[in-house]
C-alpha atoms as a PDB file:
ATOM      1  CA  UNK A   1      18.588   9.492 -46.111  1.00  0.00           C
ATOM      2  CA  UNK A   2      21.054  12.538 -45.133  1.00  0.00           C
ATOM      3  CA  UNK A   3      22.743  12.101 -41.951  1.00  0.00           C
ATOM      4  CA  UNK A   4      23.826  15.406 -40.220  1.00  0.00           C
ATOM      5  CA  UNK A   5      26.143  14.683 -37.751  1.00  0.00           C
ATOM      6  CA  UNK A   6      25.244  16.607 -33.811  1.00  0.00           C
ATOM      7  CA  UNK A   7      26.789  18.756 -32.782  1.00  0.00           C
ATOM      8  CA  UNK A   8      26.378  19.250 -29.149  1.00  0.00           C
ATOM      9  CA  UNK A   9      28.340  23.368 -28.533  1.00  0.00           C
ATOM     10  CA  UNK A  10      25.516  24.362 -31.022  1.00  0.00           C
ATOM     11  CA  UNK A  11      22.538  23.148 -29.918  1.00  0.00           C
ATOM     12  CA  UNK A  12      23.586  24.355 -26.632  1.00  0.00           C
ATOM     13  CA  UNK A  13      24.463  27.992 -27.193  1.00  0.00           C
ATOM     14  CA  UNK A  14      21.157  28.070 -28.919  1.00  0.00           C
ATOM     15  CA  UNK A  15      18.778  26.726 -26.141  1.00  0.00           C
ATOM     16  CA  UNK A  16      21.244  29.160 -23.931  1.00  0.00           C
ATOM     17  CA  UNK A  17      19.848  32.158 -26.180  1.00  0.00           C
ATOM     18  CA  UNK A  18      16.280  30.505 -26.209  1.00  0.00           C
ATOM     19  CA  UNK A  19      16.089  30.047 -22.768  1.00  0.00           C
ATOM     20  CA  UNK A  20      17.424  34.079 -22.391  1.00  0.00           C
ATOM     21  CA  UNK A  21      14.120  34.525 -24.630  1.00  0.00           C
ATOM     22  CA  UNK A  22      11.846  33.007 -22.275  1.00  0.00           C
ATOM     23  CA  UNK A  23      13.247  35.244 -19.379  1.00  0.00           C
ATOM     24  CA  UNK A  24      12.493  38.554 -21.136  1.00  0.00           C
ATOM     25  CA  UNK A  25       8.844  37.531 -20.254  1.00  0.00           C
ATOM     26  CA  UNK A  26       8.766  35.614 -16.788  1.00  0.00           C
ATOM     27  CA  UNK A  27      11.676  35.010 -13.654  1.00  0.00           C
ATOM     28  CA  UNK A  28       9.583  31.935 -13.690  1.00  0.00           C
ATOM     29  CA  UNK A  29      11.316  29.396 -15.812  1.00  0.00           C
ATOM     30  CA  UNK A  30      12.227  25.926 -15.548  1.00  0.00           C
ATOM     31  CA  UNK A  31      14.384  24.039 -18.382  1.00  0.00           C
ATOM     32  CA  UNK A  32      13.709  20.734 -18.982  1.00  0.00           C
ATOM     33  CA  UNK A  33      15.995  20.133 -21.657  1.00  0.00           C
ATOM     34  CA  UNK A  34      17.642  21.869 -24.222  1.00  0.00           C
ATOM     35  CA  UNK A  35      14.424  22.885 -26.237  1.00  0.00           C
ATOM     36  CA  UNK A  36      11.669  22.542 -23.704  1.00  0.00           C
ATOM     37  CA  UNK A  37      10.885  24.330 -20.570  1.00  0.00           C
ATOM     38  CA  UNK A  38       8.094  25.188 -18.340  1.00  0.00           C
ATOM     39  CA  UNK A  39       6.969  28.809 -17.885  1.00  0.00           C
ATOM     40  CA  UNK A  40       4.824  30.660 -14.694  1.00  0.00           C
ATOM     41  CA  UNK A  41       3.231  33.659 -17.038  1.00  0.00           C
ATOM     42  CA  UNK A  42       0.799  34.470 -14.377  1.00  0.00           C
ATOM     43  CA  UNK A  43       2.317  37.807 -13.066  1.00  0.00           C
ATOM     44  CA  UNK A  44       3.506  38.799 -16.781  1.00  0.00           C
ATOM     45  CA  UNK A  45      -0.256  39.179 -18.224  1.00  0.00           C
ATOM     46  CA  UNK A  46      -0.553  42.646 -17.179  1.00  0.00           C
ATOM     47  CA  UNK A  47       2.673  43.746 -18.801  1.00  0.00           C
ATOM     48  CA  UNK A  48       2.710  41.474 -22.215  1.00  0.00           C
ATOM     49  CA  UNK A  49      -0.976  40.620 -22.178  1.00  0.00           C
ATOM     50  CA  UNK A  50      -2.960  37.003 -22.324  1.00  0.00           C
ATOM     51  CA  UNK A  51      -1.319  33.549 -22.098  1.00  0.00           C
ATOM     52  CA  UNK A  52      -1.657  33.221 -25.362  1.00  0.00           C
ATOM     53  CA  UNK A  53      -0.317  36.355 -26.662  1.00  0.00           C
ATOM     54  CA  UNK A  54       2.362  35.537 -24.669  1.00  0.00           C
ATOM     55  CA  UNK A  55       3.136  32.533 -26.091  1.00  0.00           C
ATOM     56  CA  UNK A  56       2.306  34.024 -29.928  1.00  0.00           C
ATOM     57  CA  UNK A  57       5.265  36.651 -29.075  1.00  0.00           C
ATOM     58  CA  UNK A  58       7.804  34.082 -27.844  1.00  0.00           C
ATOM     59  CA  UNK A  59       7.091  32.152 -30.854  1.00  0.00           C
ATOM     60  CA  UNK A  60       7.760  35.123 -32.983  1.00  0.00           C
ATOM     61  CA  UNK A  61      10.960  36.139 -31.369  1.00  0.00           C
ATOM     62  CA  UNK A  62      12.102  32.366 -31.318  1.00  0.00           C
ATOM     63  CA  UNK A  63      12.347  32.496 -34.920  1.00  0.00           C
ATOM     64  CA  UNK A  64      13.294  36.008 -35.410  1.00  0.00           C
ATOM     65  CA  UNK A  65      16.436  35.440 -33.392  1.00  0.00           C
ATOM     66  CA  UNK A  66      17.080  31.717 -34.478  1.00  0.00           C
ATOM     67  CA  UNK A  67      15.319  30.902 -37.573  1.00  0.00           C
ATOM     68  CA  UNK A  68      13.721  27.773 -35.572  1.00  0.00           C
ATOM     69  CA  UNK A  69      10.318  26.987 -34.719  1.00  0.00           C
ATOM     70  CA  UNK A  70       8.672  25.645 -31.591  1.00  0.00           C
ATOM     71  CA  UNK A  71       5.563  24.395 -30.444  1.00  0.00           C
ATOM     72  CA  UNK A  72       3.648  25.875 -27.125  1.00  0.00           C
ATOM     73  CA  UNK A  73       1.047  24.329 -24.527  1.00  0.00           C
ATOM     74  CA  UNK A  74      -0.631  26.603 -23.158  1.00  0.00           C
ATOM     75  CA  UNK A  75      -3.092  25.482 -19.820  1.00  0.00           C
ATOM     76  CA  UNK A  76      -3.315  26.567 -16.004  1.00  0.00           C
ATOM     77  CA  UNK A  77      -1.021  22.872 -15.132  1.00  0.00           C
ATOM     78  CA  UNK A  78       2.528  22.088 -16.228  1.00  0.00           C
ATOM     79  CA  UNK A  79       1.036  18.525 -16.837  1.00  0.00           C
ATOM     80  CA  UNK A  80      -1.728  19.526 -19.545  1.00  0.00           C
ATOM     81  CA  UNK A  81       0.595  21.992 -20.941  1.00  0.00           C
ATOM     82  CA  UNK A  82       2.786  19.699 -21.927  1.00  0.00           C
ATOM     83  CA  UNK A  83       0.179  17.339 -23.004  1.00  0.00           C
ATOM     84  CA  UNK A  84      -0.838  20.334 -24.992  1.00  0.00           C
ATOM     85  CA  UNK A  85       2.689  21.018 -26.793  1.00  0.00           C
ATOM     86  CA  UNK A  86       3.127  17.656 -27.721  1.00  0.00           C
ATOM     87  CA  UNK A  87       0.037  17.469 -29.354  1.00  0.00           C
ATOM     88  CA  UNK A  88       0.418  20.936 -31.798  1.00  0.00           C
ATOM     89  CA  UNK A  89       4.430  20.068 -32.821  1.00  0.00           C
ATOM     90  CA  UNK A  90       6.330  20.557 -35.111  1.00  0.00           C
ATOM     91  CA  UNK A  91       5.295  24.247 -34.941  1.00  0.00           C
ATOM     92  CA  UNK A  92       1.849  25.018 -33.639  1.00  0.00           C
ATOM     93  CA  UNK A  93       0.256  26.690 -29.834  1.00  0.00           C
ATOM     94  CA  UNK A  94      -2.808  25.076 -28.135  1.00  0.00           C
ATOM     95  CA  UNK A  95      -4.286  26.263 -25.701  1.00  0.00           C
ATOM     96  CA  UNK A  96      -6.318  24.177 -23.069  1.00  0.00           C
ATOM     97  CA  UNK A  97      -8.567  26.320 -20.982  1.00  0.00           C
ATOM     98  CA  UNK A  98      -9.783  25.022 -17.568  1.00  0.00           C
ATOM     99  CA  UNK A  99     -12.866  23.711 -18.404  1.00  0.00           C
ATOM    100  CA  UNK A 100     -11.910  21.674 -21.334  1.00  0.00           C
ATOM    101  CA  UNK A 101      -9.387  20.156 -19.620  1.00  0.00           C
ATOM    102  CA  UNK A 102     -11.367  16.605 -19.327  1.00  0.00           C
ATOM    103  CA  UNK A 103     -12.274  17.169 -22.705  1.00  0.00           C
ATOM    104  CA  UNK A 104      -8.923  17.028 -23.530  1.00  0.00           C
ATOM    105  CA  UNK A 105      -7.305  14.951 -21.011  1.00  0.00           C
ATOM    106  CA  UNK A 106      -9.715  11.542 -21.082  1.00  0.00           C
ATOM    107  CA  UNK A 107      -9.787  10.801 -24.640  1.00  0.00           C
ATOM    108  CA  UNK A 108      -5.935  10.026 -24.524  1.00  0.00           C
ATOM    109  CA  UNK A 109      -4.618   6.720 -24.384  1.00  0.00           C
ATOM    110  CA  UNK A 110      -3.019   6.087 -20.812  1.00  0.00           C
ATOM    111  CA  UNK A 111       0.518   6.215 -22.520  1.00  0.00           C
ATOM    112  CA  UNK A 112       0.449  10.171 -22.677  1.00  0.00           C
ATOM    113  CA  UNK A 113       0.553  10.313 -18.675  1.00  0.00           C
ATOM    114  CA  UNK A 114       3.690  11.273 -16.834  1.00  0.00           C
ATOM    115  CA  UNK A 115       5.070   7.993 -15.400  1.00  0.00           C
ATOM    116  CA  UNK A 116       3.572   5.149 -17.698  1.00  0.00           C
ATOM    117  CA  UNK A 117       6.166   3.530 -19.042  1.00  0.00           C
ATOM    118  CA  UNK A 118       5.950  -0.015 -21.442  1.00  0.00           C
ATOM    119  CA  UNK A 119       5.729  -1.827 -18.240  1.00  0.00           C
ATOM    120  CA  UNK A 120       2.857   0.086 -16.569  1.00  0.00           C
ATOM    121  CA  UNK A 121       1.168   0.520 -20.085  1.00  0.00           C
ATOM    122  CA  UNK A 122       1.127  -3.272 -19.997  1.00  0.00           C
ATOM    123  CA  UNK A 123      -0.041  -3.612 -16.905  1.00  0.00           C
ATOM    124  CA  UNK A 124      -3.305  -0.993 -17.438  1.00  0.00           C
ATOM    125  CA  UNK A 125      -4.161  -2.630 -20.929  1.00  0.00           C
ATOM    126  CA  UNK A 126      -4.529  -6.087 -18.877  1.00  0.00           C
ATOM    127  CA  UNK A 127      -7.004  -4.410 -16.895  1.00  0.00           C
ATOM    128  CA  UNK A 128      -8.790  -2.743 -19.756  1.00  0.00           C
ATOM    129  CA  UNK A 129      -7.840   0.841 -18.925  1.00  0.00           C
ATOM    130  CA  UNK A 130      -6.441   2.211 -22.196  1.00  0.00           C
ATOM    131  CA  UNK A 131      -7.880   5.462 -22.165  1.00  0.00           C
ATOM    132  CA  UNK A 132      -7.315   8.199 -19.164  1.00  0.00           C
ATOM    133  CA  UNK A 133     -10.938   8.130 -18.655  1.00  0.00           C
ATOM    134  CA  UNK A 134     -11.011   4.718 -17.957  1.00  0.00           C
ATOM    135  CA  UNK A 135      -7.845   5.272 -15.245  1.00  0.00           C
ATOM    136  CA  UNK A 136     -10.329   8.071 -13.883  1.00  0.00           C
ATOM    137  CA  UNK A 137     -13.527   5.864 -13.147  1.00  0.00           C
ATOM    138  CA  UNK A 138     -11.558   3.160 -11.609  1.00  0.00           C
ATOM    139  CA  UNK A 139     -11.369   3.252  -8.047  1.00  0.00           C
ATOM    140  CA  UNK A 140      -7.992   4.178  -6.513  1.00  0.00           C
ATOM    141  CA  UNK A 141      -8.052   1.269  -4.393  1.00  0.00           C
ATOM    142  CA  UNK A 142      -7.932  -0.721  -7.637  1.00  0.00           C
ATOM    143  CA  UNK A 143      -5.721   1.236  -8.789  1.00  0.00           C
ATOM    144  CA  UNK A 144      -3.201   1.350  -5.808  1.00  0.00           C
ATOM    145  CA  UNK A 145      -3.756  -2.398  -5.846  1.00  0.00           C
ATOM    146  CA  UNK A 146      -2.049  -3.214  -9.248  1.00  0.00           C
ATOM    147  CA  UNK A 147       0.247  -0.604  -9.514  1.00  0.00           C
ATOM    148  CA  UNK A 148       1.418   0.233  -5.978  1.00  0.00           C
ATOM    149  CA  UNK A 149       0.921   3.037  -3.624  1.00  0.00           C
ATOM    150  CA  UNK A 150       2.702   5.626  -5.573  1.00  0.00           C
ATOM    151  CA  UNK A 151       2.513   5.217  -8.964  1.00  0.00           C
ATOM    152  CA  UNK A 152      -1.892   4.339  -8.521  1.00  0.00           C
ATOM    153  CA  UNK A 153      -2.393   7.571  -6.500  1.00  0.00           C
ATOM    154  CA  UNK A 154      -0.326   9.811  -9.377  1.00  0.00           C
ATOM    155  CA  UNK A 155      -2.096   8.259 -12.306  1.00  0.00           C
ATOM    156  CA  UNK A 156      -5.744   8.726 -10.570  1.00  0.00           C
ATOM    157  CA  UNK A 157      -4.915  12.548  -9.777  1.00  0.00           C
ATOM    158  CA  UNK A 158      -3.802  13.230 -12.918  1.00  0.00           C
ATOM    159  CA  UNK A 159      -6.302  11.536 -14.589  1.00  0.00           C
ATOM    160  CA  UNK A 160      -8.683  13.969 -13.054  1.00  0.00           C
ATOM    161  CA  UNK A 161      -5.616  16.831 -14.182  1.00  0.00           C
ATOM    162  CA  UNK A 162      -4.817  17.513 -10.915  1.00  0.00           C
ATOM    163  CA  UNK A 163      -1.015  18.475 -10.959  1.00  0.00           C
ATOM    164  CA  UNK A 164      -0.022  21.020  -8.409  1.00  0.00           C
ATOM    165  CA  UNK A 165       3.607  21.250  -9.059  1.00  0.00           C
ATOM    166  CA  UNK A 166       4.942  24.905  -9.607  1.00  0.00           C
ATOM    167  CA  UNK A 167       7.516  25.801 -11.893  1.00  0.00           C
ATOM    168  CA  UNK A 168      10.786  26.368 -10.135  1.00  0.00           C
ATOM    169  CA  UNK A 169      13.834  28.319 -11.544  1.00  0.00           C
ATOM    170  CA  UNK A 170      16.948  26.842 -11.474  1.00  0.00           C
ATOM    171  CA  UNK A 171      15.598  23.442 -10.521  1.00  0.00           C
ATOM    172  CA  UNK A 172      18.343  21.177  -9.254  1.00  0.00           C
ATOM    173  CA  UNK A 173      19.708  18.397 -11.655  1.00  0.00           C
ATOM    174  CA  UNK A 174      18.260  15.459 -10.864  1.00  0.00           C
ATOM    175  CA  UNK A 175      20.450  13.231 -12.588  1.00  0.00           C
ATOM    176  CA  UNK A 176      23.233  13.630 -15.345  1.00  0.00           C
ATOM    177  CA  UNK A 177      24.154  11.433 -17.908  1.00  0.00           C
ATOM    178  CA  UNK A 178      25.987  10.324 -21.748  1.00  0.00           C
ATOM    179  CA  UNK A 179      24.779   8.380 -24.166  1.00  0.00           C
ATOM    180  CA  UNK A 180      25.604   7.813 -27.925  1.00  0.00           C
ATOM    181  CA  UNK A 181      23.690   5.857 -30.990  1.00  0.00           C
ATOM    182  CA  UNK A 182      26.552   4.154 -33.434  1.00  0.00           C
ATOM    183  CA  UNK A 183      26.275   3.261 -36.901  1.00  0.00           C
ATOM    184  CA  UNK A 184      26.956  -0.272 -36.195  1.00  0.00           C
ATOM    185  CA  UNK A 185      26.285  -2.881 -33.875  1.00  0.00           C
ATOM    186  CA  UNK A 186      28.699  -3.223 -31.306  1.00  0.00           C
ATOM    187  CA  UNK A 187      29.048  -6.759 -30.703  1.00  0.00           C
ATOM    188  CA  UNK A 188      32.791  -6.984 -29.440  1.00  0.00           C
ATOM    189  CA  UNK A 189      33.056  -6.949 -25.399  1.00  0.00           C
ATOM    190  CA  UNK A 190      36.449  -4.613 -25.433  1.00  0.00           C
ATOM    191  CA  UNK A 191      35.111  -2.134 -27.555  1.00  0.00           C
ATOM    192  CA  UNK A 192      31.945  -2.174 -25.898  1.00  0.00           C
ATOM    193  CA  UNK A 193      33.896  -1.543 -22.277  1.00  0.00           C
ATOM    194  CA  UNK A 194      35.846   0.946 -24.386  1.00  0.00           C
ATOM    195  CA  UNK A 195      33.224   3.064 -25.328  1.00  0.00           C
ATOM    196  CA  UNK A 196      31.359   2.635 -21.877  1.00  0.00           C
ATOM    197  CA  UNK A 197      34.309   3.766 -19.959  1.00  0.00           C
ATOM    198  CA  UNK A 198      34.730   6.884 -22.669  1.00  0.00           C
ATOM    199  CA  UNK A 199      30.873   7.552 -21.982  1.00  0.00           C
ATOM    200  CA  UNK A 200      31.523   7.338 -18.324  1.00  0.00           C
ATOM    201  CA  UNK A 201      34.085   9.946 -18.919  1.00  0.00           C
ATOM    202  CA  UNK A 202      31.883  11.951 -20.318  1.00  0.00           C
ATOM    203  CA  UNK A 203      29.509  12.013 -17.438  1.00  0.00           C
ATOM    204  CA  UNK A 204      31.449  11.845 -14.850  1.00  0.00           C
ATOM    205  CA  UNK A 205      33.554  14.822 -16.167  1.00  0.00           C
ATOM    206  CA  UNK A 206      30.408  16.883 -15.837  1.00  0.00           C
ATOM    207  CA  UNK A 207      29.187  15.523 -12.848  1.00  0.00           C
ATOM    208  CA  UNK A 208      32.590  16.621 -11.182  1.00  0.00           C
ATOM    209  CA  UNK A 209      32.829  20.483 -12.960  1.00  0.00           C
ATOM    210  CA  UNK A 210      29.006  20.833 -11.003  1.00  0.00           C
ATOM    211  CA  UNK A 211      30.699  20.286  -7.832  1.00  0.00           C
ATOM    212  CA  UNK A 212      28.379  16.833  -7.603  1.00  0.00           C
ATOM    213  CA  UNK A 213      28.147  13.475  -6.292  1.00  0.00           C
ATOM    214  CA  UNK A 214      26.176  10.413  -7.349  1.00  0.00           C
ATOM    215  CA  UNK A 215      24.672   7.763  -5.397  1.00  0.00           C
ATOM    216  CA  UNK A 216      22.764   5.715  -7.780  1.00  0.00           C
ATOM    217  CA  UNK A 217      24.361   4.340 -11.562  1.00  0.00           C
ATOM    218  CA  UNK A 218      22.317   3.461 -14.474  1.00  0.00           C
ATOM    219  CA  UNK A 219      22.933   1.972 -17.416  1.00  0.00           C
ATOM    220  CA  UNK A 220      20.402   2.005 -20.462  1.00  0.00           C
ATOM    221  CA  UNK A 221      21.623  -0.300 -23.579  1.00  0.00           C
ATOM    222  CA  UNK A 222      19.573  -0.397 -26.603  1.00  0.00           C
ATOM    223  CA  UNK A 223      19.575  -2.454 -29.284  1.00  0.00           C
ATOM    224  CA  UNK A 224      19.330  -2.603 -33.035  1.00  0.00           C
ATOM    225  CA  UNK A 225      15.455  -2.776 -33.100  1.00  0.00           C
ATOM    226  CA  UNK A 226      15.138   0.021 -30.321  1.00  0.00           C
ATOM    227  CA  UNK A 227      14.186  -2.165 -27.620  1.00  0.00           C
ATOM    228  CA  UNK A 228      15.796  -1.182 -24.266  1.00  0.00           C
ATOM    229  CA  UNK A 229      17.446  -2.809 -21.785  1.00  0.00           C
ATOM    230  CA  UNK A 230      17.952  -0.420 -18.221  1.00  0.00           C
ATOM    231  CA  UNK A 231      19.639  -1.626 -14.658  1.00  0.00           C
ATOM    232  CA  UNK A 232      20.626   0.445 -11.814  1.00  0.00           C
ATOM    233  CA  UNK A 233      22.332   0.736  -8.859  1.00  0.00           C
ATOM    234  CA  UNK A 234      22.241   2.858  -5.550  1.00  0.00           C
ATOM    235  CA  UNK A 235      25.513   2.437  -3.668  1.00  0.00           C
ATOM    236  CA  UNK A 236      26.176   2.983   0.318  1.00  0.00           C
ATOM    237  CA  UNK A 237      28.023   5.705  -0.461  1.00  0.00           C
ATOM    238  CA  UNK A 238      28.002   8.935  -3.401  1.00  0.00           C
ATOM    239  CA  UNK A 239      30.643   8.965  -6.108  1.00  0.00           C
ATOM    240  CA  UNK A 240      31.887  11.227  -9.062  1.00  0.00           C
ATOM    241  CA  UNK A 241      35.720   9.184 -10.085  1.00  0.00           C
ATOM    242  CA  UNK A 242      35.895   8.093 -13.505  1.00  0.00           C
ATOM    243  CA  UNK A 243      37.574   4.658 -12.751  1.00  0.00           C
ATOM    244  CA  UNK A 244      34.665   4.327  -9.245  1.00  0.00           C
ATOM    245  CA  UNK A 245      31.626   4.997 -11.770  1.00  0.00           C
ATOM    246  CA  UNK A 246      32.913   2.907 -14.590  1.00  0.00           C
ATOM    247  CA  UNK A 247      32.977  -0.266 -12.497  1.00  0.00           C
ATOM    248  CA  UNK A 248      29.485  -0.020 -11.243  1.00  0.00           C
ATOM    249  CA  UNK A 249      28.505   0.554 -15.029  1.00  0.00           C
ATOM    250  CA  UNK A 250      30.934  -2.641 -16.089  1.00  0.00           C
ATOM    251  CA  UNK A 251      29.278  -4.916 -13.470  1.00  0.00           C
ATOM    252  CA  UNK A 252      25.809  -3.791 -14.453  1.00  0.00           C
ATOM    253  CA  UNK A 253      26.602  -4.793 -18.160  1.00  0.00           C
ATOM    254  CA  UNK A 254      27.974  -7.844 -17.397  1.00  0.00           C
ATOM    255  CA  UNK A 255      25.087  -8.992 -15.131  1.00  0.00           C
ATOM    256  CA  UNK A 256      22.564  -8.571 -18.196  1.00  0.00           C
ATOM    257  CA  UNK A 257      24.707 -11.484 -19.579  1.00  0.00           C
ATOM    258  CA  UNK A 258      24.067 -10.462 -23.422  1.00  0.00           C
ATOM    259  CA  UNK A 259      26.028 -12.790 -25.892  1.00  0.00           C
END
C-alpha cells in the first residue's frame, strides 16, 4: 500500500477553484463538501445549452484547470441527482430523465435513500422492504408506524422521488466539526483526552473565526474494524470555548464506558 499523507490547504484551494468553475455556469450553487455540490442549471440552458452539455463542459474544464476528474448526476431533483452521481463515479455523467425516474429509483436497495442509516436499514429489512419499491407499496401508515412520523413520511415521498428542495447558495453551515483516523489504536485514556481536546481545538477554532455558536456536541468514535460508536448532546445554552466544548465531549466519552 502507499500512504499519501492529506493535506487539508490543498484540497481546499482546489474545491475553492472548482466551486469558482461551477459559478461560471449558474448563481445557483450549493456546496456540500469539498468535491460535491448541487447545481440549479435551469435558467443557464439558453446560454450554455442542455443539462447535459452543461454538465459535459464542466467536466471538461474540471480537468483542464485541475487535472482531476468528477462524476455528474444529472435529473430534474437534487435527490435522484445525486443518486445518479454516485452511481457513474469515479469519472462518468448520467443522466436520469423524468420519466425513468422509477425506473431508476425502485430497483435500489433502501440503503441508497437520504436518511437510512444501519439502524433504519435494520429496521426495513425486518419488515421485508429492501428495495425502494417495496418502501413505495407499503402504506405510509405502516410506514409512519415503525419508523416514526418523520423519518416514514420522507422515505415514502422519496420513494415515489418526490424531493422538492431547491438548491440554495450560500446555504448556512449546519454543523462543523474535526475528526482524524490514526495509525494505531489508541487505547491509553490521557492520550485519548489529549487528542480529543486538540480535535476540539480544531473545531472550536473554526466555529469561533465564523462568528458561531453551538448548542448541540457530538462525538463519533470509531474503531479498528470501522464500526461506529456516536452520542450527542444539546445543552440549555449555545457555546464556542475550547475548554466549555471539550467537557461536553469528555463526559460523552466517558459515559460510553469503553475499556
Amino acid at each position: 500500500a502507499v500512504f499519501i499523507p492529506p493535506d487539508h490547504e490543498r484540497y481546499s484551494e482546489v474545491s475553492r477553484r472548482v466551486m469558482e468553475i461551477f459559478f461560471q455556469f449558474t448563481p445557483f450553487v450549493e456546496p456540500l463538501s469539498l468535491d460535491e455540490a448541487f447545481l440549479d442549471v435551469t435558467g443557464s440552458r439558453r446560454l450554455f445549452g442542455t443539462g447535459r452539455e452543461i454538465a459535459a463542459t464542466i467536466r471538461e474544464r474540471v480537468f483542464e484547470q485541475e487535472k482531476i476528474t468528477c462524476s455528474v448526476g444529472i435529473a430534474t431533483t437534487k435527490f435522484i441527482a445525486k443518486l445518479a452521481s454516485g452511481r457513474c463515479k469515479p469519472d462518468g455523467m448520467l443522466e436520469i430523465a423524468h420519466d425513468r425516474v422509477l425506473t431508476f429509483l425502485h430497483p435500489l436497495p433502501v440503503s441508497e435513500i437520504w436518511g437510512v442509516g444501519p439502524k433504519t436499514n435494520e429496521e426495513l429489512q425486518r419488515l421485508g422492504l429492501r428495495t425502494v419499491a417495496d418502501i413505495a407499496h407499503t402504506p405510509l401508515e405502516t410506514l409512519k408506524r415503525a419508523l416514526g412520523e418523520s423519518a416514514g413520511v420522507s422515505l415514502y415521498e422519496l420513494a415515489w422521488a418526490r424531493d422538492y428542495r431547491e438548491v440554495i447558495p450560500d446555504a448556512p453551515e449546519k454543523s462543523i466539526s474535526a475528526a482524524e483516523t490514526f495509525s494505531y489504536d489508541l487505547e491509553d485514556k490521557e492520550e485519548i483526552f489529549r487528542e480529543l481536546l486538540r480535535l476540539t481545538e480544531r473545531a472550536s477554532h473554526r466555529l469561533r473565526k465564523r462568528e458561531l455558536l453551538s448548542k448541540t456536541i457530538t462525538l463519533k468514535v470509531r474503531f479498528s474494524d470501522f464500526s461506529n460508536l456516536t452520542r450527542s448532546r444539546t445543552l440549555p445554552l449555545p457555546i464556542n470555548g475550547t475548554h466549555d466544548i471539550y467537557e461536553v465531549a469528555k463526559d460523552l466519552y466517558s459515559a460510553l464506558r469503553i475499556e
